[in-house]
Protein backbone atom coordinates (compact mmCIF):
# COMPACT_ATOMS: atom_id res chain seq x y z
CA UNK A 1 109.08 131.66 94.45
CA UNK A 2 106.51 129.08 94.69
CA UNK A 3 104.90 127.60 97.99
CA UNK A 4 103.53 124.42 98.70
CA UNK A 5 101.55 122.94 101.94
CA UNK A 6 102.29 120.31 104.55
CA UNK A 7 99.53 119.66 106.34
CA UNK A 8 99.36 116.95 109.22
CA UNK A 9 95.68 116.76 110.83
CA UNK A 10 96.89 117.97 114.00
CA UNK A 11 93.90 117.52 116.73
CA UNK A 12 92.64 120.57 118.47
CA UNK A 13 91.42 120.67 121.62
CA UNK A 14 87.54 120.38 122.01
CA UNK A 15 87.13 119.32 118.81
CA UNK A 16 87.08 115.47 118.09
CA UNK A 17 89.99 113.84 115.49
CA UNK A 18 87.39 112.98 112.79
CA UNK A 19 87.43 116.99 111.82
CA UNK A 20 90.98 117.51 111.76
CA UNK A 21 91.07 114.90 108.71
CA UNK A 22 87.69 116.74 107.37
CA UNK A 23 89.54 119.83 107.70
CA UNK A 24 92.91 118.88 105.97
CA UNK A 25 90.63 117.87 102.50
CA UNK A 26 88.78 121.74 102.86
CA UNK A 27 92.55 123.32 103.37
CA UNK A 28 93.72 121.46 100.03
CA UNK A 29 90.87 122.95 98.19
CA UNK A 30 91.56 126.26 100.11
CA UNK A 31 95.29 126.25 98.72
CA UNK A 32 94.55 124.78 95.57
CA UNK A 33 92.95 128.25 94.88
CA UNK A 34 95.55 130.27 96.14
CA UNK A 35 98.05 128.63 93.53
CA UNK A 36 100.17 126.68 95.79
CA UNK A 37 101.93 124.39 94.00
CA UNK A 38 101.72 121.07 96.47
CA UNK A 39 99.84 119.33 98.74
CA UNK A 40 101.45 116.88 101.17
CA UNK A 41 100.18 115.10 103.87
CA UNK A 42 101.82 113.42 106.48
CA UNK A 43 101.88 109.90 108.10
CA UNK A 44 101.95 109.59 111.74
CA UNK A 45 100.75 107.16 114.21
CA UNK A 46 99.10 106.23 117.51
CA UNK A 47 100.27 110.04 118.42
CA UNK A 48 97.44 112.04 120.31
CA UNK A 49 98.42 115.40 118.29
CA UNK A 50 98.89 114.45 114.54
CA UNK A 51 96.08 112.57 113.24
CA UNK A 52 96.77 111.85 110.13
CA UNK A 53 97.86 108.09 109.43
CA UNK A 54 96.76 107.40 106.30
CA UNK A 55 97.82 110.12 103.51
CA UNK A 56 97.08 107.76 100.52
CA UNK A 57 93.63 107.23 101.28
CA UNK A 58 93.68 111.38 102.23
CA UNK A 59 95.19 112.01 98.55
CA UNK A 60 92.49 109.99 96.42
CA UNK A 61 89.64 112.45 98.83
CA UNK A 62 92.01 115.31 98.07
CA UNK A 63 92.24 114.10 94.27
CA UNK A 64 87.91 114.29 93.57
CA UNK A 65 88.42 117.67 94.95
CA UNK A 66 90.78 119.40 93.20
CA UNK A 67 92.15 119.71 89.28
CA UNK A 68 95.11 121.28 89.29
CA UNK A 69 97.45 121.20 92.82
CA UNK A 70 99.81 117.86 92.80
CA UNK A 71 99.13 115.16 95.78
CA UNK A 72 101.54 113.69 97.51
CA UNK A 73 102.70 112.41 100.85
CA UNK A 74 104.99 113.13 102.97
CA UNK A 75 106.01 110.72 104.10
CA UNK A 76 104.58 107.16 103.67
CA UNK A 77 106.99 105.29 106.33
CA UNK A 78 108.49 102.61 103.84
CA UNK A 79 109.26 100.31 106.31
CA UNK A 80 105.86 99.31 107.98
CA UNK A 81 104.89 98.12 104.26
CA UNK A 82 105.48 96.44 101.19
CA UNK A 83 107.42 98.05 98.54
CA UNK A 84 105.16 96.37 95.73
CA UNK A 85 101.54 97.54 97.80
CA UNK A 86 103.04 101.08 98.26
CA UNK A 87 103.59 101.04 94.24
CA UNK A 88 100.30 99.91 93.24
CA UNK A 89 98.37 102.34 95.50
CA UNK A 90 100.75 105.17 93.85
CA UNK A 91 100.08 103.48 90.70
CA UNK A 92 95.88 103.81 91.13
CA UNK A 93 96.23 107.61 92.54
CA UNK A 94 98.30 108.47 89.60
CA UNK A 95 95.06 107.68 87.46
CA UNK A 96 92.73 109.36 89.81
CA UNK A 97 94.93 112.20 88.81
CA UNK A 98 96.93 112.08 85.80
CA UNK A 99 100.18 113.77 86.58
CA UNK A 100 99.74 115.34 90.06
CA UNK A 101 101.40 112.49 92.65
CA UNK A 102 103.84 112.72 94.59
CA UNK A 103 105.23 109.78 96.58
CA UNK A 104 107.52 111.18 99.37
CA UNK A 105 108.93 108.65 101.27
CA UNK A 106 110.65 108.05 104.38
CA UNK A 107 112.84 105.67 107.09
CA UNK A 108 111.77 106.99 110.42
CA UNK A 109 108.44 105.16 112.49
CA UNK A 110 106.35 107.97 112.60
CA UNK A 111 105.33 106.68 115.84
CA UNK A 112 107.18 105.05 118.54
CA UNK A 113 108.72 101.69 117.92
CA UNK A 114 105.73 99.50 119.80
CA UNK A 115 103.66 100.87 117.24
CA UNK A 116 105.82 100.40 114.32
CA UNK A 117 106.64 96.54 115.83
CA UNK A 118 102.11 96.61 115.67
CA UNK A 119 102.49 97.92 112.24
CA UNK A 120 105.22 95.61 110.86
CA UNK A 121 106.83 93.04 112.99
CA UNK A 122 110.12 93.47 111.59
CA UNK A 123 110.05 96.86 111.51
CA UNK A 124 114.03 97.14 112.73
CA UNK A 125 115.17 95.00 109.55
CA UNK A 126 112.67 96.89 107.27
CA UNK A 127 114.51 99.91 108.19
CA UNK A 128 118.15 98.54 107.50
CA UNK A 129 116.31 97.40 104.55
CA UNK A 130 114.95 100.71 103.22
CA UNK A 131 117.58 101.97 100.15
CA UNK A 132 116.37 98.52 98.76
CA UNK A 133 113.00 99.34 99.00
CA UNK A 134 113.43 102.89 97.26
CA UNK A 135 115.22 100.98 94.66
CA UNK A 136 112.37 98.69 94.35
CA UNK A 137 109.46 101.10 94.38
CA UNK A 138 111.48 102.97 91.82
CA UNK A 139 111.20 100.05 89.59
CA UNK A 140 107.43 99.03 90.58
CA UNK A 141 106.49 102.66 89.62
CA UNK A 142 108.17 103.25 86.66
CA UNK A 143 108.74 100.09 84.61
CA UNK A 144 106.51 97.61 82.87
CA UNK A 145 107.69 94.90 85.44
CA UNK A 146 110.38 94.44 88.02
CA UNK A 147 111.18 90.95 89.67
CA UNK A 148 108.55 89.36 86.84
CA UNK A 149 105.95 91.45 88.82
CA UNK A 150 104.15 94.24 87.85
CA UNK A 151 102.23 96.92 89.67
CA UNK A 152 98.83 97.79 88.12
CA UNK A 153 97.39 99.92 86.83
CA UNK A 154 100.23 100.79 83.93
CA UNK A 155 99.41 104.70 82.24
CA UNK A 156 101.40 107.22 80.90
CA UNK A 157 102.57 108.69 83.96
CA UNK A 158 104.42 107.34 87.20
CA UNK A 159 104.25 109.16 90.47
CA UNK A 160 107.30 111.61 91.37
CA UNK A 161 109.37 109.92 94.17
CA UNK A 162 110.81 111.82 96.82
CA UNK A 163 112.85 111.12 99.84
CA UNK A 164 112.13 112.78 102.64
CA UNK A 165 114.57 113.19 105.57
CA UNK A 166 116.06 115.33 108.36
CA UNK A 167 119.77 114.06 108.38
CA UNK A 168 122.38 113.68 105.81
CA UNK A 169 120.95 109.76 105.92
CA UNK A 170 118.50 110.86 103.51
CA UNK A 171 119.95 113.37 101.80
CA UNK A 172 122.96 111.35 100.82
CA UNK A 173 120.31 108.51 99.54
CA UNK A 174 118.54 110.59 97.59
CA UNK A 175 121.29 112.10 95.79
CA UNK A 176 122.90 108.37 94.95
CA UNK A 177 119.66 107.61 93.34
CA UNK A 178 118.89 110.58 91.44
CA UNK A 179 115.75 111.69 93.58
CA UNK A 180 114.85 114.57 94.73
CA UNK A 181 115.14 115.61 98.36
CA UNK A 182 112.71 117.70 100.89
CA UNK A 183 114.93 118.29 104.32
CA UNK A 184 112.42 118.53 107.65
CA UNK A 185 113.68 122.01 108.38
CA UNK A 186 110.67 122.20 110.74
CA UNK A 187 111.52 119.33 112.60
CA UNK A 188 114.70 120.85 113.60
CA UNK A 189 114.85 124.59 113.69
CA UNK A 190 116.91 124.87 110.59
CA UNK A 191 119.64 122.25 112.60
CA UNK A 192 121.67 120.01 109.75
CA UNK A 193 119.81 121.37 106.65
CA UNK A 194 122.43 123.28 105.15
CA UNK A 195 124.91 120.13 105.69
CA UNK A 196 122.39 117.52 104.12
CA UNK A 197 121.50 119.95 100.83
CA UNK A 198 125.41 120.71 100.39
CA UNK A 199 125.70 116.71 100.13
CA UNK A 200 122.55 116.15 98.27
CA UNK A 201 124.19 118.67 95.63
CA UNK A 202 127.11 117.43 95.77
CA UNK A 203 126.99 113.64 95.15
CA UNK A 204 123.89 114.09 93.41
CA UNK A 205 124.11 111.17 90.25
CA UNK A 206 121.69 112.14 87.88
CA UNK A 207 118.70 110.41 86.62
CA UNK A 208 116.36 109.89 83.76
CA UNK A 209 113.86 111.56 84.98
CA UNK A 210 115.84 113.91 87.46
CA UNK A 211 119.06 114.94 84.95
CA UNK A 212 119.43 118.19 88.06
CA UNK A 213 119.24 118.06 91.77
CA UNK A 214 115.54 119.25 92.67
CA UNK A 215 115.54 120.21 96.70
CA UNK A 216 113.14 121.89 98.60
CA UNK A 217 113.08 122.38 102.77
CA UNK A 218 109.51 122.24 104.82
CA UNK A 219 109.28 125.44 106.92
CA UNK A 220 106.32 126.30 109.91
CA UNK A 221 105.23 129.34 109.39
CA UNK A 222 102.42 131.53 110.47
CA UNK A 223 100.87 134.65 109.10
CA UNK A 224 98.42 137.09 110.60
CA UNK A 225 97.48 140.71 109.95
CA UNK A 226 99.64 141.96 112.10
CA UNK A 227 102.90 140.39 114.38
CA UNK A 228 100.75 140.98 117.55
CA UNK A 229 98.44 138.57 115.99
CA UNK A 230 100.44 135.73 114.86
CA UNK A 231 102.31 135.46 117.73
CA UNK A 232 99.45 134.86 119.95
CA UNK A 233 98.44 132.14 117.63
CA UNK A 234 101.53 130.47 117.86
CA UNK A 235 101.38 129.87 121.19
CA UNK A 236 99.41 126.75 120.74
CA UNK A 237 102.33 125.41 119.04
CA UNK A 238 104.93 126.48 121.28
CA UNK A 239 102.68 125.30 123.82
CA UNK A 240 103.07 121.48 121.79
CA UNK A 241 106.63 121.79 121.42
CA UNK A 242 107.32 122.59 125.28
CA UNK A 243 105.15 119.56 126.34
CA UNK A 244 106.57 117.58 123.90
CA UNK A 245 110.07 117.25 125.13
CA UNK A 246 108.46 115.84 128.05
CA UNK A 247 107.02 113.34 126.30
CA UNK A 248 103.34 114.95 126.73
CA UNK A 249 101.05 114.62 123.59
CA UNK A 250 97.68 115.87 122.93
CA UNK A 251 95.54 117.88 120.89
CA UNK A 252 96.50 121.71 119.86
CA UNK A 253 95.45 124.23 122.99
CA UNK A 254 93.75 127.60 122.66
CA UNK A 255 95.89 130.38 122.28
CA UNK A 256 94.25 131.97 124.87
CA UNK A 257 94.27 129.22 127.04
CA UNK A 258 97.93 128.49 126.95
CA UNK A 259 98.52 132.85 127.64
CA UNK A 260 96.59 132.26 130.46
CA UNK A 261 98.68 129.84 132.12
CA UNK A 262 101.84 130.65 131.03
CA UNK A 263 105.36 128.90 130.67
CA UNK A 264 106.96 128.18 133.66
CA UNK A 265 110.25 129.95 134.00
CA UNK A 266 112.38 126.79 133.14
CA UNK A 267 110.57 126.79 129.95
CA UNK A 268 111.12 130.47 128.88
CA UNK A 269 114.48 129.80 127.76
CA UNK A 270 113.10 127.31 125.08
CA UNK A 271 110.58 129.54 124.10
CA UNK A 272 112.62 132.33 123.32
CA UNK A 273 115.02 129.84 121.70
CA UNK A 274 111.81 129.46 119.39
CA UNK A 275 111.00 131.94 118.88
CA UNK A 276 114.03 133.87 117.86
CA UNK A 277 114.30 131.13 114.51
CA UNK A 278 110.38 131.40 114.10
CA UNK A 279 108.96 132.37 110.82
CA UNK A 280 105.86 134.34 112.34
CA UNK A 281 104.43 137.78 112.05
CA UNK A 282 102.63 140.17 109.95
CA UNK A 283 102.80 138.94 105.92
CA UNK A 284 105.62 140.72 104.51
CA UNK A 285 107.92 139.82 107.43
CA UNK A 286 107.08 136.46 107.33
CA UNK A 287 107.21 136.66 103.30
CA UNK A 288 111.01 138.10 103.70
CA UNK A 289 112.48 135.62 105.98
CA UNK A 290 110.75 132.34 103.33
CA UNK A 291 112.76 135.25 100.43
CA UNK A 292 116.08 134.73 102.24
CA UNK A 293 116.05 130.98 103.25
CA UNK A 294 115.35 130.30 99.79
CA UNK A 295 117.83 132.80 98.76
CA UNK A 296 120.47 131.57 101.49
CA UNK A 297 119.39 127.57 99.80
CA UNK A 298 119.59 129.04 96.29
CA UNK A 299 115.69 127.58 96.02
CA UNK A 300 112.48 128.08 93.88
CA UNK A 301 110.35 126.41 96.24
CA UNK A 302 109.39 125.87 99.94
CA UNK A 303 106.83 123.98 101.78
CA UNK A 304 104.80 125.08 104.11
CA UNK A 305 103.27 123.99 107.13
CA UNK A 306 101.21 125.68 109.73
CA UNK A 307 99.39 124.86 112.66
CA UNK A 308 96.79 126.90 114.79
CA UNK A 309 93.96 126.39 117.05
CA UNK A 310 91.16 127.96 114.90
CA UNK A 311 91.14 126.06 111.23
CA UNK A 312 90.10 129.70 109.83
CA UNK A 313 93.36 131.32 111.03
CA UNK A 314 95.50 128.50 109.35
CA UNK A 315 93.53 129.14 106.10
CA UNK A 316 94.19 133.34 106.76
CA UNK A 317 97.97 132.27 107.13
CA UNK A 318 98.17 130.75 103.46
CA UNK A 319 96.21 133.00 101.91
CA UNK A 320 98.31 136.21 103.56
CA UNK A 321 101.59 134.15 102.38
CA UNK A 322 100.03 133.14 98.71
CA UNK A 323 99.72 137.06 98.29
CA UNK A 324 102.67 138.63 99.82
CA UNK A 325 105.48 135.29 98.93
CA UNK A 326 104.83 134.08 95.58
């Protein structure tokens, strides 16, 4: 099976944002020696948690650093932009590294919608708008010119498109252009993936460059020595999760601070509810439950994200996971 990375910048307590985004371009070189098999970063904004808002500038840093690993995001949020500008900054990371991008792409804000009105003032008809935009970066990536315009600078390759998604919205797009598809299975505990990849398969029309369906599901996970360990680290995240639903952002807690204070007892139940679909623990329990979701998906490849507190326990995580899952 191979494993690839997801990796947001997520801000940690006492430390300021600036590292998180210094951190994400060590963890690519990190993986990148561990044989994972992608790196994608994430696009989020004016959220107090996930730092990372620019992944294309984040992929030509991660690009000088590395050789081998493909680059890609995940997503760029189509409609806060231009079609043709989204193309040619694919266009000059594909010759910053010949063969290695990926260009995941997605509908949703990343942010709430005041921002995404800051970001694009018609962000609400950009949106209704976005199956033309796929259609048209397709075209600005791929072809000598679309529209009489062309997207510089032209080379031998053109960066891998992907639609990202965590609905059959996305899923059913991505199959009616011959794309491949990465469902959010993070995002929702598992909730709707095994609908959207039955439809992806199933009205998949193939393409050119994608004659099969090629699917793949992002998974949090987290790996320590032993189950003990990991599941004191995941508290931070649980910790993120319970705030978040209401409507509480910030930076990634210690572990230790957040078993200090505790859940309250309204918020056990949604811990446990957590906790009982978590893929945490030592490495080869971890390593079995990625072996049967891929089995259960009939797939050769998952992606991985992970968040913890300490930067060197995320790093342990893939390493334990590079030896015990691929």
């Amino acid at each position: 099976m191979k494993l690839s990375v997801l990796d947001q910048s997520v801000a940690i307590a006492g430390r300021g944002e600036d590292e998180a985004i210094r951190d994400t371009l060590g963890l690519a070189e990190h993986c990148e020696a561990l044989g994972y098999a992608r790196f994608w970063l994430s696009e989020h904004h004016s959220l107090a948690t996930i730092v990372g808002s620019a992944p294309e500038i984040l992929m030509a840093a991660i690009a000088a650093r590395t050789s081998r690993i493909r680059i890609g995001s995940a997503g760029v949020m189509l409609p806060h932009y231009s079609a043709l500008k989204v193309a040619e900054q694919f266009r000059v990371l594909e010759a910053l590294a010949p063969g290695r991008i990926d260009l995941g792409v997605g509908r949703a804000p990343g942010g709430d919608m005041r921002t995404a009105q800051a970001l694009n003032p018609d962000a609400a008809l950009a949106a209704e708008a976005f199956p033309q935009m796929v259609r048209d970066l397709q075209a600005w990536t791929s072809q000598p010119q679309h529209r009489g315009i062309a997207a510089h600078p032209r080379g031998p390759h053109a960066p891998e498109i992907w639609i990202l998604g965590s609905s059959d919205y996305g899923a059913q797009l991505a199959a009616h252009y011959g794309l491949p598809y990465a469902f959010a299975y993070f995002f929702t505990d598992g909730q709707g993936a095994e609908q959207a990849i039955e439809l992806y398969r199933t009205l998949y029309r193939p393409s050119e460059r994608h004659p099969l369906p090629q699917a793949t599901l992002c998974v949090w996970a987290l790996a320590a020595d032993t189950e003990d360990e990991a599941m004191h680290h995941a508290l931070s995240r649980e910790r993120w999760r319970v705030d978040r639903q209401r409507g509480v952002f910030g930076p990634l807690q210690a572990p230790a601070d957040v078993a200090a204070q505790g859940f309250a007892e309204s918020d056990v139940p949604i811990v446990q509810g957590m906790r009982s679909k978590a893929f945490v623990g030592a490495p080869a329990q971890v390593a079995d439950k990625l072996r049967a979701l891929a089995t259960r998906f009939e797939m050769d490849e998952l992606v991985i994200n992970t968040w913890a507190h300490d930067p060197l326990v995320r790093r342990r995580s893939y390493a334990l996971l590079a030896e015990h899952a691929m």
